[in-house]
PDB file of N, CA and C in Angstrom:
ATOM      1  N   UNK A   1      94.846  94.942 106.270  1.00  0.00           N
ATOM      2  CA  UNK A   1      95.610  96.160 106.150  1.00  0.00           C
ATOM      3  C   UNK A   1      96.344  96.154 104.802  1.00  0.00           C
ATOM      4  N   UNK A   2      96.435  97.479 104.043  1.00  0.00           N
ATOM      5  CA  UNK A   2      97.062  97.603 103.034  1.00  0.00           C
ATOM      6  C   UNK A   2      98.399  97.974 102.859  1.00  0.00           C
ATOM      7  N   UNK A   3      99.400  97.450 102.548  1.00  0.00           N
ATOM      8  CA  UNK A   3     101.053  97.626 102.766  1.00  0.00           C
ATOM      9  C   UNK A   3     101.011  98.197 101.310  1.00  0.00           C
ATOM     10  N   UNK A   4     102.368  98.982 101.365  1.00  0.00           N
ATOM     11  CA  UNK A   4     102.745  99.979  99.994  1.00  0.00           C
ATOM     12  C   UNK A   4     104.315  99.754  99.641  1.00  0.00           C
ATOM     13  N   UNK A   5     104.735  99.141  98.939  1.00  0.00           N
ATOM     14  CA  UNK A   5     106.135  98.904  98.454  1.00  0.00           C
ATOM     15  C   UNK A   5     106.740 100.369  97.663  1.00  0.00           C
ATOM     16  N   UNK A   6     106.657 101.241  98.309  1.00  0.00           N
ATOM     17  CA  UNK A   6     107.473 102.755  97.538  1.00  0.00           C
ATOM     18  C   UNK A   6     108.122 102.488  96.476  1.00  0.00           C
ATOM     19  N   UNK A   7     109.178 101.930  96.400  1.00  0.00           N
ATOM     20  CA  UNK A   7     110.111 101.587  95.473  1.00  0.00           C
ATOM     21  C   UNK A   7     109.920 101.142  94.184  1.00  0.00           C
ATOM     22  N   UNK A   8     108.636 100.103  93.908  1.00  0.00           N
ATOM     23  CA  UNK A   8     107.924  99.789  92.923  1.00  0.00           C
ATOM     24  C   UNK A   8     106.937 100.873  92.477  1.00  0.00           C
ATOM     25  N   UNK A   9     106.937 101.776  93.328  1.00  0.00           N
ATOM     26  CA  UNK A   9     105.420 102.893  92.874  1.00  0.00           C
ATOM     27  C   UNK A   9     106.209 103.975  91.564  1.00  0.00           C
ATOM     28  N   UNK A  10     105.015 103.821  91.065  1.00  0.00           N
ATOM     29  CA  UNK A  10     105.694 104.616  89.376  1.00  0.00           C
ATOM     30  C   UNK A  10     104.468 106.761  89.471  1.00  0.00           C
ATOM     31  N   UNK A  11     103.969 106.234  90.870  1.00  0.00           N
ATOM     32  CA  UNK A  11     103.377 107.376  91.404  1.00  0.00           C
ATOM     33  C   UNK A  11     102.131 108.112  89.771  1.00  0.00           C
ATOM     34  N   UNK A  12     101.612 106.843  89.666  1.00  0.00           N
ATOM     35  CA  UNK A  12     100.634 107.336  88.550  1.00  0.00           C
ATOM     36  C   UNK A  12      99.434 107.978  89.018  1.00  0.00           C
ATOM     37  N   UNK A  13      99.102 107.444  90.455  1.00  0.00           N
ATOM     38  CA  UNK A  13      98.203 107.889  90.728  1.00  0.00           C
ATOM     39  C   UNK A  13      96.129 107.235  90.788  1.00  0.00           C
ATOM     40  N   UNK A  14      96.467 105.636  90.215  1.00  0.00           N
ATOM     41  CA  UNK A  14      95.405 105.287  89.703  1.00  0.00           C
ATOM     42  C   UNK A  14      94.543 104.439  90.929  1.00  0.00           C
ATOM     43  N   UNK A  15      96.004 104.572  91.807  1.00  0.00           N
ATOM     44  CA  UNK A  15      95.172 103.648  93.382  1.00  0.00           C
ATOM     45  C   UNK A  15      94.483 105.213  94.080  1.00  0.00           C
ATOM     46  N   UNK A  16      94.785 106.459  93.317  1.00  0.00           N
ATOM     47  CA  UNK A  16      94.454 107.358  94.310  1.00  0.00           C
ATOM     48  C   UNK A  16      92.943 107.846  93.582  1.00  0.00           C
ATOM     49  N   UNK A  17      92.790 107.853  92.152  1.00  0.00           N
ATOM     50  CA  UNK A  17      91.586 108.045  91.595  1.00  0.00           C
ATOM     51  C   UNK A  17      90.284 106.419  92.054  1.00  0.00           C
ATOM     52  N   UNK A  18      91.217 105.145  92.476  1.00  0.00           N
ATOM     53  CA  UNK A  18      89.751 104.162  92.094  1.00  0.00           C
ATOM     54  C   UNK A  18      89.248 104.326  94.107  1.00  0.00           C
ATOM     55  N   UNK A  19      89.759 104.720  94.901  1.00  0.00           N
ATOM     56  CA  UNK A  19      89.527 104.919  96.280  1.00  0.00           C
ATOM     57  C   UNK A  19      88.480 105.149  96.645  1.00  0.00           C
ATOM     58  N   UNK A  20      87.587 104.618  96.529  1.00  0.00           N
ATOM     59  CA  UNK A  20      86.087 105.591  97.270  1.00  0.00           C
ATOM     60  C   UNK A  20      86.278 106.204  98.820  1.00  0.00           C
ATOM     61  N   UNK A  21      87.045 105.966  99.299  1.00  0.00           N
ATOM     62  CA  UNK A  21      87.115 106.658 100.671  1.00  0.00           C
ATOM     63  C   UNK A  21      88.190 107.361 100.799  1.00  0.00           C
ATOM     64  N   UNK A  22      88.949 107.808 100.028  1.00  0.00           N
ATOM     65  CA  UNK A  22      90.008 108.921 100.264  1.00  0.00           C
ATOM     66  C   UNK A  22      90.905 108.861 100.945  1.00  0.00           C
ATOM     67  N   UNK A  23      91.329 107.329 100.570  1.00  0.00           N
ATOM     68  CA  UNK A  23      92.189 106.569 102.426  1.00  0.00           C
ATOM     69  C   UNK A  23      94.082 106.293 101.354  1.00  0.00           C
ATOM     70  N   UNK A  24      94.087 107.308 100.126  1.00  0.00           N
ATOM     71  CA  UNK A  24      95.101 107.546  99.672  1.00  0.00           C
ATOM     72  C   UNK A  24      96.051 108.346  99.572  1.00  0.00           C
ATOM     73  N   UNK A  25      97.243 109.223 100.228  1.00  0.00           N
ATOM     74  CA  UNK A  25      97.520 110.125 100.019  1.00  0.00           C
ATOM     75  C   UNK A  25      99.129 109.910  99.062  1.00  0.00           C
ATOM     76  N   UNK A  26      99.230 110.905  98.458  1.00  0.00           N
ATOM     77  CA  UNK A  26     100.207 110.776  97.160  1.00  0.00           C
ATOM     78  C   UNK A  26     101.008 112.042  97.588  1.00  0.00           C
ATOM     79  N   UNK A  27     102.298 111.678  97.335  1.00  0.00           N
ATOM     80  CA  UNK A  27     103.123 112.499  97.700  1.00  0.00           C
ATOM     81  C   UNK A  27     104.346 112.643  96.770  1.00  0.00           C
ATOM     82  N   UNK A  28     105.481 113.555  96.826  1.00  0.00           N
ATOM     83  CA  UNK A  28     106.398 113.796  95.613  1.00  0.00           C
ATOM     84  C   UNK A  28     107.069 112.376  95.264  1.00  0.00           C
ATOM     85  N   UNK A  29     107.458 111.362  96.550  1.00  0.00           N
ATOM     86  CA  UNK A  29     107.983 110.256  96.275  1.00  0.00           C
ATOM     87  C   UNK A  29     107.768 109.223  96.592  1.00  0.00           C
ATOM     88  N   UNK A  30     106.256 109.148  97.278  1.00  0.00           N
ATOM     89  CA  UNK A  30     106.061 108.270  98.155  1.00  0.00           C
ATOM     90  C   UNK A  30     104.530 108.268  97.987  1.00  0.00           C
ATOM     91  N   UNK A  31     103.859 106.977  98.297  1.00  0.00           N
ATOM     92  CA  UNK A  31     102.213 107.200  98.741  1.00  0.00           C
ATOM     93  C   UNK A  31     102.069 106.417  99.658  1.00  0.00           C
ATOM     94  N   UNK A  32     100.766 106.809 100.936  1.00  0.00           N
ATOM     95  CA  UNK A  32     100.484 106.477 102.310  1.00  0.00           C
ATOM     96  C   UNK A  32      98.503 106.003 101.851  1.00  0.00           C
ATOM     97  N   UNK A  33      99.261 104.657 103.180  1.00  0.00           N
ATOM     98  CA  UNK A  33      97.410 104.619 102.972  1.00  0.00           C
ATOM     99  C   UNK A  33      96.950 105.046 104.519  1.00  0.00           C
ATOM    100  N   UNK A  34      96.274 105.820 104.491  1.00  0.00           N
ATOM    101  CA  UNK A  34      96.027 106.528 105.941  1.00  0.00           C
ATOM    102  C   UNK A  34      94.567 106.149 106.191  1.00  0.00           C
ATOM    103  N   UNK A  35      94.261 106.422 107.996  1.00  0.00           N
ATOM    104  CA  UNK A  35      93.072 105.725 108.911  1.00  0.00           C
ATOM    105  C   UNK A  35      91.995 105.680 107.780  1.00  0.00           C
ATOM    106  N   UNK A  36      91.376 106.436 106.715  1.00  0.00           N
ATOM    107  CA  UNK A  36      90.003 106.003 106.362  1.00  0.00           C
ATOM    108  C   UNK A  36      90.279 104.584 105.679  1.00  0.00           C
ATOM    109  N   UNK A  37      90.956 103.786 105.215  1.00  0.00           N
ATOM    110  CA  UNK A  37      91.536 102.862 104.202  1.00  0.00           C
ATOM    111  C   UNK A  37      90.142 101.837 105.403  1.00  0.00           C
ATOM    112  N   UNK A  38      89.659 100.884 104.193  1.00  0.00           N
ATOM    113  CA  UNK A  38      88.746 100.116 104.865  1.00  0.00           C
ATOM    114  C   UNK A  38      89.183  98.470 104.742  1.00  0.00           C
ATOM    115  N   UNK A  39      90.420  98.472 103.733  1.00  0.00           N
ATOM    116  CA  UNK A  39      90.896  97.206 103.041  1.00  0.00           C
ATOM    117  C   UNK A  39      89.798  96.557 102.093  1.00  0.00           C
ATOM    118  N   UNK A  40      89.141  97.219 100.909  1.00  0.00           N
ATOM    119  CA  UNK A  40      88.384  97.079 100.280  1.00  0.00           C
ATOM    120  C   UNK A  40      89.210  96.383  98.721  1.00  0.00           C
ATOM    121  N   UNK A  41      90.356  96.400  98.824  1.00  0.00           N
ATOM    122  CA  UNK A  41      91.308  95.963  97.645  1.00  0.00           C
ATOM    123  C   UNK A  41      91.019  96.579  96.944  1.00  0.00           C
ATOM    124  N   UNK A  42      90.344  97.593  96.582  1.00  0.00           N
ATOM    125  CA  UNK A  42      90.435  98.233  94.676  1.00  0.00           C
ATOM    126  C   UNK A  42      91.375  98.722  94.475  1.00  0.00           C
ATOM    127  N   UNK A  43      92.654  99.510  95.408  1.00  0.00           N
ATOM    128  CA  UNK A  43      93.579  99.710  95.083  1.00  0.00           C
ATOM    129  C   UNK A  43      95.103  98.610  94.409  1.00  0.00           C
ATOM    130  N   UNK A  44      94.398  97.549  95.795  1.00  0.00           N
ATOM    131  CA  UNK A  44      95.668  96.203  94.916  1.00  0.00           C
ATOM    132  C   UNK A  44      95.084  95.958  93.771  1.00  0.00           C
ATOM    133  N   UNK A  45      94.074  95.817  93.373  1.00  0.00           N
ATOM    134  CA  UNK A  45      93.781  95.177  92.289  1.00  0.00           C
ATOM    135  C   UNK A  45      94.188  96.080  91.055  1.00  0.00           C
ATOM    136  N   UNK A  46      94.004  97.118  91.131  1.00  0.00           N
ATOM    137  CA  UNK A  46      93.835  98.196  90.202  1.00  0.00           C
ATOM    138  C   UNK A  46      95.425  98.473  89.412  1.00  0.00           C
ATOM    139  N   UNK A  47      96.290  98.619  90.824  1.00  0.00           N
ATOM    140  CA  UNK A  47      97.949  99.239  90.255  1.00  0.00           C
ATOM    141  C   UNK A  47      98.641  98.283  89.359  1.00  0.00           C
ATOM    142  N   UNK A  48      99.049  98.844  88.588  1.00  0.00           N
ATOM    143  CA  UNK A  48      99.598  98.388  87.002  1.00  0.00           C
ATOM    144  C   UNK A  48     100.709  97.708  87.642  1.00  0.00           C
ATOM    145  N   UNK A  49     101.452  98.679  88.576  1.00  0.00           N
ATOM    146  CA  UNK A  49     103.002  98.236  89.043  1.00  0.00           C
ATOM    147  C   UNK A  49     103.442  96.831  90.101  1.00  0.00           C
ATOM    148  N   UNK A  50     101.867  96.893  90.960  1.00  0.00           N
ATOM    149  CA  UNK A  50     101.625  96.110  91.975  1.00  0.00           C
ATOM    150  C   UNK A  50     102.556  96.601  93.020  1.00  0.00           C
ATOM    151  N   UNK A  51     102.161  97.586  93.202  1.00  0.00           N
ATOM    152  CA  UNK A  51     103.271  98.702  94.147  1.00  0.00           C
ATOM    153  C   UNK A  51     102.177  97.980  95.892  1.00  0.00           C
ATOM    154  N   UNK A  52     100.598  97.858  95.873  1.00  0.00           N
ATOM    155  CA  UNK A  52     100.199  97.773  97.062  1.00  0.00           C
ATOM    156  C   UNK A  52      99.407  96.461  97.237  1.00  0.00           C
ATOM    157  N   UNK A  53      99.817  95.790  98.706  1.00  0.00           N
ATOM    158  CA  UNK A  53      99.769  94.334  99.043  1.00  0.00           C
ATOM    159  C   UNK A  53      98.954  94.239 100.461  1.00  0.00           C
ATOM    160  N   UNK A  54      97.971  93.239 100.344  1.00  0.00           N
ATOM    161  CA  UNK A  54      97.438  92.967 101.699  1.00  0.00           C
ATOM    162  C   UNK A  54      98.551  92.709 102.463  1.00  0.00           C
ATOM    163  N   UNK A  55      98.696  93.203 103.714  1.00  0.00           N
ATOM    164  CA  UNK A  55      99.088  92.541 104.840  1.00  0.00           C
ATOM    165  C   UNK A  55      98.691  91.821 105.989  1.00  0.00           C
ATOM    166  N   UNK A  56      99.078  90.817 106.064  1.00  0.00           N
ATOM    167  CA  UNK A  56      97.908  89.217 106.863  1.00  0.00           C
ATOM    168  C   UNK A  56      98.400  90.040 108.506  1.00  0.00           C
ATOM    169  N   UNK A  57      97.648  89.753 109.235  1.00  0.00           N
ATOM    170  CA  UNK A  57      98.328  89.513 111.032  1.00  0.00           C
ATOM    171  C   UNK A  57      99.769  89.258 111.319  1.00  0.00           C
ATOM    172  N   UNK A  58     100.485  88.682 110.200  1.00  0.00           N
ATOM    173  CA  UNK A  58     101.770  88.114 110.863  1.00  0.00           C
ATOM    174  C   UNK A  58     102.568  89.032 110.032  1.00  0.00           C
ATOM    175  N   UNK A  59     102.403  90.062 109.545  1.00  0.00           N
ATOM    176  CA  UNK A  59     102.579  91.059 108.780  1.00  0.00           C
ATOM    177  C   UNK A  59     103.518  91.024 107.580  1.00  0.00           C
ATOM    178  N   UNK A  60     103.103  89.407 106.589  1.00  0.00           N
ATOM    179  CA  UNK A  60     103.271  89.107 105.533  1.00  0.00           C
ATOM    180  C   UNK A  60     102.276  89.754 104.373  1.00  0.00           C
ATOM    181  N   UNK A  61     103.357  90.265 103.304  1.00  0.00           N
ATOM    182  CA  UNK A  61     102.554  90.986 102.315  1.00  0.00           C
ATOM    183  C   UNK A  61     102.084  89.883 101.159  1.00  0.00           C
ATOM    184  N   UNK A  62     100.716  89.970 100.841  1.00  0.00           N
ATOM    185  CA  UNK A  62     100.135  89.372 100.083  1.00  0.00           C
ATOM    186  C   UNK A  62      99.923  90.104  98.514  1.00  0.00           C
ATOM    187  N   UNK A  63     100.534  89.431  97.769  1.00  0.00           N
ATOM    188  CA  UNK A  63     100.479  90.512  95.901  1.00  0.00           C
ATOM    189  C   UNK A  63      99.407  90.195  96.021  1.00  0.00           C
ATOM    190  N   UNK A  64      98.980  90.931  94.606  1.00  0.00           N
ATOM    191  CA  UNK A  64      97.908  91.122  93.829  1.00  0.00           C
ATOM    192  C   UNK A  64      97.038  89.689  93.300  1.00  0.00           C
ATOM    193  N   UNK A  65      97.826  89.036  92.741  1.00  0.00           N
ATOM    194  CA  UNK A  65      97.435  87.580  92.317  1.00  0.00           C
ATOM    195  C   UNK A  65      96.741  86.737  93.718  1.00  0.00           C
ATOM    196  N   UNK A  66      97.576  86.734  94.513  1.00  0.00           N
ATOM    197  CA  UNK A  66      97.277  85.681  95.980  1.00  0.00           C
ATOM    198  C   UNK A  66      96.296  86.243  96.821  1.00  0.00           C
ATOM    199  N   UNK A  67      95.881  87.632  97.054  1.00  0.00           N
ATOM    200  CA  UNK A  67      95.151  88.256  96.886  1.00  0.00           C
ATOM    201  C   UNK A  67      93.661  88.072  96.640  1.00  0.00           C
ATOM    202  N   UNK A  68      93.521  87.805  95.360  1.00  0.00           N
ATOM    203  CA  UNK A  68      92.449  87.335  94.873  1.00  0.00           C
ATOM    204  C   UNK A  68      91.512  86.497  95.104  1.00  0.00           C
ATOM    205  N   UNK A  69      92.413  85.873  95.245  1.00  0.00           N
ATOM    206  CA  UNK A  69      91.614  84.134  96.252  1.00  0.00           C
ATOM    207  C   UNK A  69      91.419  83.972  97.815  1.00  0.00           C
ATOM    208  N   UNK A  70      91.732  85.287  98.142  1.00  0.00           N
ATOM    209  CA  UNK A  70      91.300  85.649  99.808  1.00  0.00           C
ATOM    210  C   UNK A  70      90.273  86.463 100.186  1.00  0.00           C
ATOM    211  N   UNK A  71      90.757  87.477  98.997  1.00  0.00           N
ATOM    212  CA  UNK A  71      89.504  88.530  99.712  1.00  0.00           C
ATOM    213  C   UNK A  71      88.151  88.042  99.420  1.00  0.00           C
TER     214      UNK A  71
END
């Protein structure tokens, strides 16, 4: 599952263009990853800000870096 840290989001928009499934929605202050999201990471990987983080089962968020070596 993909977790979204709002607060860090600079709302550029670039997790919402690399999405192949449209599982991004962008909003005036906020962005949601909604049911199509497949956990394919192109969005963690992609955001400049590192605004979005795997979340494991125990619903610890995983950055971008740590990330890498899982998926």
């Amino acid at each position: 599952m993909i977790g979204v840290i709002n607060d860090k989001c600079d709302f550029c928009g670039t997790c919402v263009a690399v999405c192949p499934f449209d599982a991004i929605d962008l909003y005036e202050a906020r962005i949601a990853i909604n049911q199509r999201c497949t956990d394919c990471m192109l969005c963690v990987w992609i955001c400049p800000v590192e605004t979005l983080a795997l979340i494991d089962e125990q619903g610890k968020m995983t950055p971008r870096a740590a990330a890498e070596f899982t998926a």
